[in-house]
C-alpha atoms as a PDB file:
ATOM      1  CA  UNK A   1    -127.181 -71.535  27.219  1.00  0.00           C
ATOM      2  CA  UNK A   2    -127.222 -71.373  23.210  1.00  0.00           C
ATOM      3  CA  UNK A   3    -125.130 -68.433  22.015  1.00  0.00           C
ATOM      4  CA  UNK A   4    -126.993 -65.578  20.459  1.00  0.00           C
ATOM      5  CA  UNK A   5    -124.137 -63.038  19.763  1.00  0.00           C
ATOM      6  CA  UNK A   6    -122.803 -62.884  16.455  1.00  0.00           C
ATOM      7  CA  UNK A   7    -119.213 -62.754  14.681  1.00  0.00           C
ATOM      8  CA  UNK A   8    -119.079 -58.893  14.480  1.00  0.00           C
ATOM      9  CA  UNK A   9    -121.241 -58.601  17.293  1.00  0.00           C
ATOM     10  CA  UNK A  10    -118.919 -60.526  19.225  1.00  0.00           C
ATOM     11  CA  UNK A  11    -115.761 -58.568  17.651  1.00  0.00           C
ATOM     12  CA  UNK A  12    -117.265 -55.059  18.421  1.00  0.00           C
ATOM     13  CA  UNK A  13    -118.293 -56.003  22.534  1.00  0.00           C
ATOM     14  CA  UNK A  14    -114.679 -57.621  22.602  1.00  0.00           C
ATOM     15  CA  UNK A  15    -113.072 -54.210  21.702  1.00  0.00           C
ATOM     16  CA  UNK A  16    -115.258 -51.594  23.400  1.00  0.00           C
ATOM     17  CA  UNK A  17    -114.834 -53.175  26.464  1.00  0.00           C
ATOM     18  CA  UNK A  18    -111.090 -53.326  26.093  1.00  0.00           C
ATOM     19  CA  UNK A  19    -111.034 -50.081  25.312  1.00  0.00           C
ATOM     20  CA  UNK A  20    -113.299 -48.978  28.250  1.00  0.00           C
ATOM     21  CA  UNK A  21    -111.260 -50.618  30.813  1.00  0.00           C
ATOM     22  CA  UNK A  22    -107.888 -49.609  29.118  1.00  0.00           C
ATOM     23  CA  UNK A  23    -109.669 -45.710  29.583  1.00  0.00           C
ATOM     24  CA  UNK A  24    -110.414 -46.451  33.202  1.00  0.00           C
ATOM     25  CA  UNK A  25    -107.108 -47.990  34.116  1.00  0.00           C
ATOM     26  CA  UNK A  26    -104.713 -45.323  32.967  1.00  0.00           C
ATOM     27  CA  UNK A  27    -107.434 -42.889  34.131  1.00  0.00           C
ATOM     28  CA  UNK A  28    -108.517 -40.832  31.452  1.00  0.00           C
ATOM     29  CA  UNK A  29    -112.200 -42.273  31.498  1.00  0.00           C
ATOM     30  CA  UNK A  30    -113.962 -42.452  35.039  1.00  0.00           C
ATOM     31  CA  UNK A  31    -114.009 -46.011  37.567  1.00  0.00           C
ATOM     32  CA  UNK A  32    -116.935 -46.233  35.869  1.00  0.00           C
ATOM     33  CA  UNK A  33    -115.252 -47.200  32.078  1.00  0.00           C
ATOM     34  CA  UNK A  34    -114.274 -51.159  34.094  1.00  0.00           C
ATOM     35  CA  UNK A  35    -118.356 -51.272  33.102  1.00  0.00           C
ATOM     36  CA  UNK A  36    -116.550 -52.236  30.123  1.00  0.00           C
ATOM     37  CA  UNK A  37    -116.333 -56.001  31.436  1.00  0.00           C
ATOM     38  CA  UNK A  38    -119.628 -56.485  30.416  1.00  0.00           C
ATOM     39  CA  UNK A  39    -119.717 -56.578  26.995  1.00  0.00           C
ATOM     40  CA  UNK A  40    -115.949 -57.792  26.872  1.00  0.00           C
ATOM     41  CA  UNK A  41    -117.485 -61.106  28.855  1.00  0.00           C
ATOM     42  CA  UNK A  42    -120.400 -61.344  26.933  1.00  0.00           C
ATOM     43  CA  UNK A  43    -117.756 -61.065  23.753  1.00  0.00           C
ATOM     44  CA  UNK A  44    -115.598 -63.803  24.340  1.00  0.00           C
ATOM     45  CA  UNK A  45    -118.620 -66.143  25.863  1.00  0.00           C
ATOM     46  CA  UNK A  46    -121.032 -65.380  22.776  1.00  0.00           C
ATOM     47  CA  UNK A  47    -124.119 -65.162  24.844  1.00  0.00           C
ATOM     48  CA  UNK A  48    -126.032 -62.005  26.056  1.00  0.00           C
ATOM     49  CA  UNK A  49    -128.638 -62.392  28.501  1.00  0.00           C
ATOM     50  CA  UNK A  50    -129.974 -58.904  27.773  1.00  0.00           C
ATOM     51  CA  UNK A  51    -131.119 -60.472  24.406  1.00  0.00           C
ATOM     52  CA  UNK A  52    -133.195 -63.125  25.634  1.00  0.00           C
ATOM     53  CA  UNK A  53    -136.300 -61.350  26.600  1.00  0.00           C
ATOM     54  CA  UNK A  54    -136.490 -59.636  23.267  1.00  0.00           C
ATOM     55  CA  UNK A  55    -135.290 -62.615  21.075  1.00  0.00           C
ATOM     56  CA  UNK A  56    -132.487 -60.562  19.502  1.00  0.00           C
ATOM     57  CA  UNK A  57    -129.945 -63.438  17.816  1.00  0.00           C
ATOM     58  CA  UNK A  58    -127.363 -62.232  16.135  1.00  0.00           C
ATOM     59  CA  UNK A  59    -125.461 -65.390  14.894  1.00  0.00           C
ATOM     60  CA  UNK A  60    -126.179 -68.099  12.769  1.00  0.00           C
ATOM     61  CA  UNK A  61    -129.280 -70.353  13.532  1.00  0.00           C
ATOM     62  CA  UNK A  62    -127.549 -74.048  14.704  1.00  0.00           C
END
């Protein structure tokens, strides 16, 4: 699993997704803002499986 999400990539999933689940907890978004997992998980691992079948890589080549 070779990472594929970039620095501000990575910094811009990490805080929508905190944001989204801070919306849902204290209710002023719907259940539906804890979607906002997603892209804080795929944030803080630096991989995004949604860009694999369109070979979308938006960090540095290794």
């Amino acid at each position: 699993m070779n990472k594929n999400v970039g620095g501000l990539d990575r910094i811009l999933r990490i805080i929508v997704g905190l944001v989204l689940i801070a919306l849902a907890v204290f209710g002023i978004f719907s259940p539906w803002g804890y979607v906002g997992v997603v892209p804080l998980f795929t944030g803080l691992i630096g991989w995004c499986p949604a860009y694999l079948p369109f070979g979308i890589r938006t960090c540095k080549l290794p």
